[in-house]
Protein backbone atom coordinates (compact mmCIF):
# COMPACT_ATOMS: atom_id res chain seq x y z
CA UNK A 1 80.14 105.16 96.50
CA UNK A 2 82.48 104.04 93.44
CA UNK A 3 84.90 102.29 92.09
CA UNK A 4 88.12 104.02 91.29
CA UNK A 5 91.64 102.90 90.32
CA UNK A 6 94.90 104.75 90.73
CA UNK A 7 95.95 104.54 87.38
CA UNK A 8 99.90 104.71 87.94
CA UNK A 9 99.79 100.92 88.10
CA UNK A 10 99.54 101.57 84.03
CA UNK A 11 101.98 104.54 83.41
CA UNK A 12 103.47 102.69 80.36
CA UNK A 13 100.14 102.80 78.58
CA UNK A 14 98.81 105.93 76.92
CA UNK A 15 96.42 107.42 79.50
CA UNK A 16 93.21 106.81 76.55
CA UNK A 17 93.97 103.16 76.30
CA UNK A 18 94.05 103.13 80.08
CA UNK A 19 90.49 104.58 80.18
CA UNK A 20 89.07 102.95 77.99
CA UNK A 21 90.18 99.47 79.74
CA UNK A 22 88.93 100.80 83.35
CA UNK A 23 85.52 101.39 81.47
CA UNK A 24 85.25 98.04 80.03
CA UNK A 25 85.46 96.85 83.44
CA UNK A 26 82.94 98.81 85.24
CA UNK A 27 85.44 101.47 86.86
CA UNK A 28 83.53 105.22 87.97
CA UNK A 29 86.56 106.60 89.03
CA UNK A 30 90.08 107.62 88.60
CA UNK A 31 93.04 108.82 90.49
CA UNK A 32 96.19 110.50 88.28
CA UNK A 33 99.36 110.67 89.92
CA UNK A 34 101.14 114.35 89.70
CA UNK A 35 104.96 113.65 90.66
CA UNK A 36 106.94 112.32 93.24
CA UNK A 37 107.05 108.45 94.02
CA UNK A 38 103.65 108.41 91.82
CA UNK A 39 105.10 109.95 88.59
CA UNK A 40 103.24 112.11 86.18
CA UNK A 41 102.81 110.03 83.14
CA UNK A 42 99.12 110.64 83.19
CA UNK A 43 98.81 114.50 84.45
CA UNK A 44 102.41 116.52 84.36
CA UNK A 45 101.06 119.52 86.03
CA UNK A 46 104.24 121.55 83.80
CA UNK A 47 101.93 120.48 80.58
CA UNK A 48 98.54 121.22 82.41
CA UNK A 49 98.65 124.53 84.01
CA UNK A 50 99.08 126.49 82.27
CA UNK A 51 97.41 125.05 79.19
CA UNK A 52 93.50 125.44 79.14
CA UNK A 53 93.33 123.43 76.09
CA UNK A 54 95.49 119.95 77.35
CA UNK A 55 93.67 120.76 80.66
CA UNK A 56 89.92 120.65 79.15
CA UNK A 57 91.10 117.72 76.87
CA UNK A 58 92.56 115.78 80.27
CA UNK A 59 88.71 116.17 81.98
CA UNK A 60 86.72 115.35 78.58
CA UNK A 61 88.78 112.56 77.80
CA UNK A 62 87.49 111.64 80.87
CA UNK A 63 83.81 112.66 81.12
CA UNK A 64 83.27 110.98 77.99
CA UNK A 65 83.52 107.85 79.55
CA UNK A 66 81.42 108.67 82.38
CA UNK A 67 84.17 108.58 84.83
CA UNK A 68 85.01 111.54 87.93
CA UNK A 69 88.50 112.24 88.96
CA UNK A 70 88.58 111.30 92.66
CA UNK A 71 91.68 112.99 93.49
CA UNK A 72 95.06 114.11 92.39
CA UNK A 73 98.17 112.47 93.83
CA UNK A 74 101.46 113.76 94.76
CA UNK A 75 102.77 111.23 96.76
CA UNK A 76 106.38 112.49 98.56
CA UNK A 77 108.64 113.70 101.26
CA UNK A 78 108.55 117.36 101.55
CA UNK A 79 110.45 117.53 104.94
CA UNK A 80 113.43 115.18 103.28
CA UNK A 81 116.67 116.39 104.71
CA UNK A 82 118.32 116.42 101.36
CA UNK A 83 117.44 120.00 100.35
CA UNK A 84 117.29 119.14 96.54
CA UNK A 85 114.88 116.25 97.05
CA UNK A 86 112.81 118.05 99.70
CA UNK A 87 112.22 121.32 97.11
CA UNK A 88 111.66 119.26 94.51
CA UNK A 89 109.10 117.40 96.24
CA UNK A 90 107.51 121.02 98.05
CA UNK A 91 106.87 122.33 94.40
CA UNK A 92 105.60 119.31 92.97
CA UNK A 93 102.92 119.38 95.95
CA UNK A 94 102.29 123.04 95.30
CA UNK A 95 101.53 122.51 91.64
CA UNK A 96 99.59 119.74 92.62
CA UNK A 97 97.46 121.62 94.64
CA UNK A 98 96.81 124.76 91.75
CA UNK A 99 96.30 122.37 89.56
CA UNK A 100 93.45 120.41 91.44
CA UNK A 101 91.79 123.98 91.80
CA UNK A 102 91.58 124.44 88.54
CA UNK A 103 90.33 121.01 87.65
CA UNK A 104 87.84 121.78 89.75
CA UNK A 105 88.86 118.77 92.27
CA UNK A 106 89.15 119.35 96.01
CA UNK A 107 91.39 116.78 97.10
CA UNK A 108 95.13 116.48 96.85
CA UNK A 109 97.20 113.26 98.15
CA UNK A 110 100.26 113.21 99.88
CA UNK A 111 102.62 111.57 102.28
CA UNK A 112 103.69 113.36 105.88
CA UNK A 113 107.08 113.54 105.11
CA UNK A 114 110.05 112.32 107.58
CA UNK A 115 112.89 115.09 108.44
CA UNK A 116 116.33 113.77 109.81
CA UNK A 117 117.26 113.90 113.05
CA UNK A 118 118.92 117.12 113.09
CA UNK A 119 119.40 120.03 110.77
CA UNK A 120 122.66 118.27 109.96
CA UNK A 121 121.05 115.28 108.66
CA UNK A 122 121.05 113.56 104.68
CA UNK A 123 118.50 110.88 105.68
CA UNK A 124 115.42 110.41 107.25
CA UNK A 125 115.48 108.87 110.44
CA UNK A 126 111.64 107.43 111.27
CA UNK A 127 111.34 106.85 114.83
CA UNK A 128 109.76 104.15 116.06
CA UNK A 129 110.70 103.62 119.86
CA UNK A 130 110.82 106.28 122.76
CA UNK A 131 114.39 104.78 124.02
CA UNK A 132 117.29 105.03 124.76
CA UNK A 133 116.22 108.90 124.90
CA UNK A 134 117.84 109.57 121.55
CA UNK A 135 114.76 108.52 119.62
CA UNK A 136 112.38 110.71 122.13
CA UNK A 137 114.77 113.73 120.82
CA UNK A 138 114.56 113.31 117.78
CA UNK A 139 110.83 113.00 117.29
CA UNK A 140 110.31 115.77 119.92
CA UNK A 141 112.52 118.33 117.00
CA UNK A 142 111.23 116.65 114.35
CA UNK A 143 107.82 117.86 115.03
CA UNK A 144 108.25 121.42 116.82
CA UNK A 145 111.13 122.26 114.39
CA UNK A 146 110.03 120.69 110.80
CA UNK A 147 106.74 118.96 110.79
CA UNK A 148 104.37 121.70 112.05
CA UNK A 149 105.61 124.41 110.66
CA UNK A 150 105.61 123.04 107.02
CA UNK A 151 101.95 121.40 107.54
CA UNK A 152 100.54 124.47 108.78
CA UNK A 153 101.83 126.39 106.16
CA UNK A 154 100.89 124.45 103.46
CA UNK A 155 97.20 123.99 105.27
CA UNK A 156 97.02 127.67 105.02
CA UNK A 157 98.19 127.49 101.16
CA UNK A 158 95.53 124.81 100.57
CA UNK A 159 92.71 126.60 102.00
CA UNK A 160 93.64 129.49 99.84
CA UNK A 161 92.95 127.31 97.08
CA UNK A 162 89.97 125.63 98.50
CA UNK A 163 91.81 122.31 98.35
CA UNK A 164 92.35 119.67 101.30
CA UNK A 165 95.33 116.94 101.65
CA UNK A 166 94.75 113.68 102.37
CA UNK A 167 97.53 111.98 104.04
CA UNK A 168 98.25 108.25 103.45
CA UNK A 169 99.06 106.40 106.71
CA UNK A 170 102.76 105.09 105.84
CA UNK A 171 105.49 103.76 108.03
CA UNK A 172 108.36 105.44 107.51
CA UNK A 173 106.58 108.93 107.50
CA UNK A 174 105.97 110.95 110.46
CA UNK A 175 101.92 110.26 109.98
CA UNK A 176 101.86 106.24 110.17
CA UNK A 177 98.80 105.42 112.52
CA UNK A 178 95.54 107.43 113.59
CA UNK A 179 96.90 109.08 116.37
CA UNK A 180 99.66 110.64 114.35
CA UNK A 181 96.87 111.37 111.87
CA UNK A 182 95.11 113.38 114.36
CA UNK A 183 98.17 115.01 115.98
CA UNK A 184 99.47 116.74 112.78
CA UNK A 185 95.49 117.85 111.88
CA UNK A 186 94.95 119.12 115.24
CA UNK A 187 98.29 121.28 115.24
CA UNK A 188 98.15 122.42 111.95
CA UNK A 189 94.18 122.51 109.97
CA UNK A 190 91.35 121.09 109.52
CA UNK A 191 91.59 120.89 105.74
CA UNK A 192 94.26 117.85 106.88
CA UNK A 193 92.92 114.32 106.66
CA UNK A 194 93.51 110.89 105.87
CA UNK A 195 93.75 109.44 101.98
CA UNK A 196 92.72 105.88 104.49
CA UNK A 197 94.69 102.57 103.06
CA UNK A 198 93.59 99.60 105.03
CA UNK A 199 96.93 97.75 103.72
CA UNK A 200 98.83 100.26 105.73
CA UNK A 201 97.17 99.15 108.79
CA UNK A 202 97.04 95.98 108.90
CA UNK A 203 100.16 95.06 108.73
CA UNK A 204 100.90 97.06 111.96
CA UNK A 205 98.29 94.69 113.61
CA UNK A 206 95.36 97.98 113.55
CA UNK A 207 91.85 97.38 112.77
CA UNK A 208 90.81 99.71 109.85
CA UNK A 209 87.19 99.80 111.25
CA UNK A 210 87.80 100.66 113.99
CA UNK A 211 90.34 103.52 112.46
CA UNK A 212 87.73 104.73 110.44
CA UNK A 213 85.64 105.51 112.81
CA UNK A 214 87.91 107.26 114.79
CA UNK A 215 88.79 109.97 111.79
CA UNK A 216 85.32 110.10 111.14
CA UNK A 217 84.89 113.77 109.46
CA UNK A 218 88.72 113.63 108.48
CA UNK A 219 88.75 110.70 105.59
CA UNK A 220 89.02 112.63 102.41
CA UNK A 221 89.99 109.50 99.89
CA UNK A 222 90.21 106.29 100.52
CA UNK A 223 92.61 103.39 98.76
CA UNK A 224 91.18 100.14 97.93
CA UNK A 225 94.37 97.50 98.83
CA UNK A 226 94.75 94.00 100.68
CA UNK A 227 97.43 93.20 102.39
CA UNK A 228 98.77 89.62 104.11
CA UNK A 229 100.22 88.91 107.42
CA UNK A 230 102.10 85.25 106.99
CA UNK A 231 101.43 83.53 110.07
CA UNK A 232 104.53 81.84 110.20
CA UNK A 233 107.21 84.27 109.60
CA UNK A 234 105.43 86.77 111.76
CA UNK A 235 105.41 84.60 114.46
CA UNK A 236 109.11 84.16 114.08
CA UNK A 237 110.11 87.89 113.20
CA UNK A 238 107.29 89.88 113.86
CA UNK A 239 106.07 92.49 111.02
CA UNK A 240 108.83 94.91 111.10
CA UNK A 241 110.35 93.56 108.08
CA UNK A 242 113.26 95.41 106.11
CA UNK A 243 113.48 92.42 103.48
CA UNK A 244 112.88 93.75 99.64
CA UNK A 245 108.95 93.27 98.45
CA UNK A 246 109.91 90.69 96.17
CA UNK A 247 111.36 88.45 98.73
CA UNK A 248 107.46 87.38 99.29
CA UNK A 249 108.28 83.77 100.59
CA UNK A 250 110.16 84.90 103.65
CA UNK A 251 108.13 88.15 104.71
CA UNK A 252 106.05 88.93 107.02
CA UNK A 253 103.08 90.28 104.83
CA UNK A 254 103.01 91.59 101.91
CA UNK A 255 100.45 93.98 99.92
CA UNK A 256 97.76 91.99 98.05
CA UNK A 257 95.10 91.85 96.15
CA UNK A 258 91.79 93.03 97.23
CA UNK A 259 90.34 89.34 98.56
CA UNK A 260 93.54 87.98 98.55
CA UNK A 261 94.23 89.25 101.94
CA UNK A 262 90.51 89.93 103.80
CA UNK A 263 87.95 88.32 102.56
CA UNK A 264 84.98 90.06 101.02
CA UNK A 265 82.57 89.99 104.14
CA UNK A 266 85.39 92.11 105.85
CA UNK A 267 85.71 94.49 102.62
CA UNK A 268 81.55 94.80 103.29
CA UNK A 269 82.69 95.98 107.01
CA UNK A 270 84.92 98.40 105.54
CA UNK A 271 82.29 99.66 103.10
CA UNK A 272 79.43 99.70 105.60
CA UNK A 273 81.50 101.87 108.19
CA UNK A 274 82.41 104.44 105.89
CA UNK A 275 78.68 104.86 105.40
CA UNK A 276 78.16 105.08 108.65
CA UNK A 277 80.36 107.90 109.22
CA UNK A 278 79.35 109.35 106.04
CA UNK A 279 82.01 108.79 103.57
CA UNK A 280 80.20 108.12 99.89
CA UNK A 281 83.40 109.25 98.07
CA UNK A 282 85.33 106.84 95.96
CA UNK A 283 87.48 103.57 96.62
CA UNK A 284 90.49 104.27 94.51
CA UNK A 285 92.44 100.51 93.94
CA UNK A 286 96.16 100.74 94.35
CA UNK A 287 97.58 97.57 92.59
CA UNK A 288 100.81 96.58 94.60
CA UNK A 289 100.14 92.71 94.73
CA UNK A 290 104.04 91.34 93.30
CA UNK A 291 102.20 87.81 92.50
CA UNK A 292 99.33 89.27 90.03
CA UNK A 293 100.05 91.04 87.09
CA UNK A 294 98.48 94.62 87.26
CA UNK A 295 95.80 93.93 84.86
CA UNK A 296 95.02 90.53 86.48
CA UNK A 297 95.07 92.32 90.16
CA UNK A 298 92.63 95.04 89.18
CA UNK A 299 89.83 93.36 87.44
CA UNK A 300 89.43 90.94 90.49
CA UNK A 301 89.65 93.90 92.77
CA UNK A 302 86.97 95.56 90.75
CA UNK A 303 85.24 92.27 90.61
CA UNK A 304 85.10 91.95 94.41
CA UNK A 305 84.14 95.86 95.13
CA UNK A 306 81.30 95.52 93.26
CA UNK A 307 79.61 93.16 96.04
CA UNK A 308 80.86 95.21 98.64
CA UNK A 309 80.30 98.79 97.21
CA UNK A 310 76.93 100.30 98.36
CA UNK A 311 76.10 102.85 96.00
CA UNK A 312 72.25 103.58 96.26
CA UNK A 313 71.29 106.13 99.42
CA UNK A 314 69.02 104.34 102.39
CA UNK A 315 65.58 104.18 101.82
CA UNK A 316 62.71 105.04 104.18
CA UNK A 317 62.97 102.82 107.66
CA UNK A 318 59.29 101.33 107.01
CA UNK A 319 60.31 98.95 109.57
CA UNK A 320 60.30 101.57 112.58
């Protein structure tokens, strides 16, 4: 298993300078954002595909160093009810994914998307409650009308390219939760999975080990971020909270640090049950902690991953 960082958290550095930090603090890994919410600062798939040489520079630059890319990242809403955004979005994903194949990567990232609520619609609507019956509607259409039918396509597209998308597990998407993990890859291919971010989860009140066993075969990347339920506002307001990220004092969670949320003998529960179900991939760090700088956030990340990381394979079970 390694250490990995999603390097967006440093788009106004020049991508060399970013390397070159990551490997000064032990990092194996790294994950380039492609478009959409990420940005492309790092890897503009317009410069990239169809450019062999800026292509073979991108991976040396990156060899050199003795790092892998874990995964290319497109994060976005493809199903947006705003045609303009939603194509934009769609074509971003689809470069994404020809430009993973020829990297020679197998993994692209994305979100589920969230339609409206009718073909009339300019914003997403993400359900969260079966009544009044409304709500039941809408996710009902939202599903047989827009969500399946773009997922399997774009399953089938994947395949073609020997590619598979990891979905992150976001509120506000149609995939939020396991279950709606499962749902969209059982309707529409098993080259679907789960990009799994703990953070995500928590604040929901899920347990990620549990979660990860239950997509066991299906986690295809996996993002290392902490995240912090405040025990007093949540007991007020609960943790569906609409107030702005930076309003930190009077949320109900907010993302964290790695350690500054779990501490690191539940990171080693994390680590140990995606052994167990055979995961050995990478643990990409997403810096979103608004009281640490990003520099700050990711070397004590790093720091704690490497005591929870297990990165030789089991030796003989002389003990049996």
């Amino acid at each position: 298993m390694k250490i990995g960082v999603l390097t967006v958290l440093m788009s106004n550095e020049p991508l060399e300078k970013v390397l070159d930090f990551l490997q000064e603090n032990g990092v194996e890994a790294v994950e380039l954002g492609t478009g959409n919410y990420p940005g492309n600062a790092h890897c503009n798939p317009a410069e990239l595909l169809d450019n062999d040489k800026k292509r073979n520079d991108l991976l040396k630059s990156i060899e050199k160093r003795g790092m892998v890319i874990s995964a290319l990242s497109c994060h976005g809403n493809p199903l947006h009810p705003n045609k303009q955004i939603a194509l934009e979005h769609h074509e971003t994903h689809r470069k994404t994914v020809l430009l993973a194949e020829k990297m020679g990567l197998d993994t692209v990232i994305n979100f589920s998307g969230c339609p409206g609520d009718s073909p009339s619609a300019k914003k997403p609507n993400w359900v969260t409650c079966p009544w009044p019956p409304d709500y039941g509607e809408i996710l009902e259409w939202q599903w047989k009308r827009k969500v399946i039918p773009y997922w399997k396509q774009e399953s089938k597209f994947a395949k073609e390219h020997n590619i598979r998308i990891a979905f992150e597990m976001h509120p506000g998407f149609v995939v939020y939760n396991t279950e709606t993990l499962l749902r969209l890859r059982k309707a529409c291919g098993d080259n679907l999975g789960a990009n799994f971010d703990p953070s995500h989860l928590w604040w929901q009140g899920m347990d990620p080990v549990v979660s990860i066993r239950a997509l066991k075969d299906c986690i295809y990347h996996f993002h290392g971020k902490d995240c912090k339920v405040d025990p007093q506002n949540a007991r007020v307001n609960g943790v569906l909270d609409t107030k702005g990220y930076l309003d930190e004092i009077n949320r109900s969670w907010v993302f964290r640090t790695i350690g500054y949320g779990h501490d690191l003998s539940v990171w080693k529960d994390i680590v140990s049950e995606l052994r167990l179900i055979g995961y050995d991939h990478v643990i990409s760090i997403e810096h979103e902690d608004s009281l640490m700088s990003p520099r700050e956030g990711l070397t004590k990340a790093v720091q704690l991953l490497k005591q929870a990381v297990i990165q030789e394979q089991p030796g003989a079970a002389w003990w049996t």
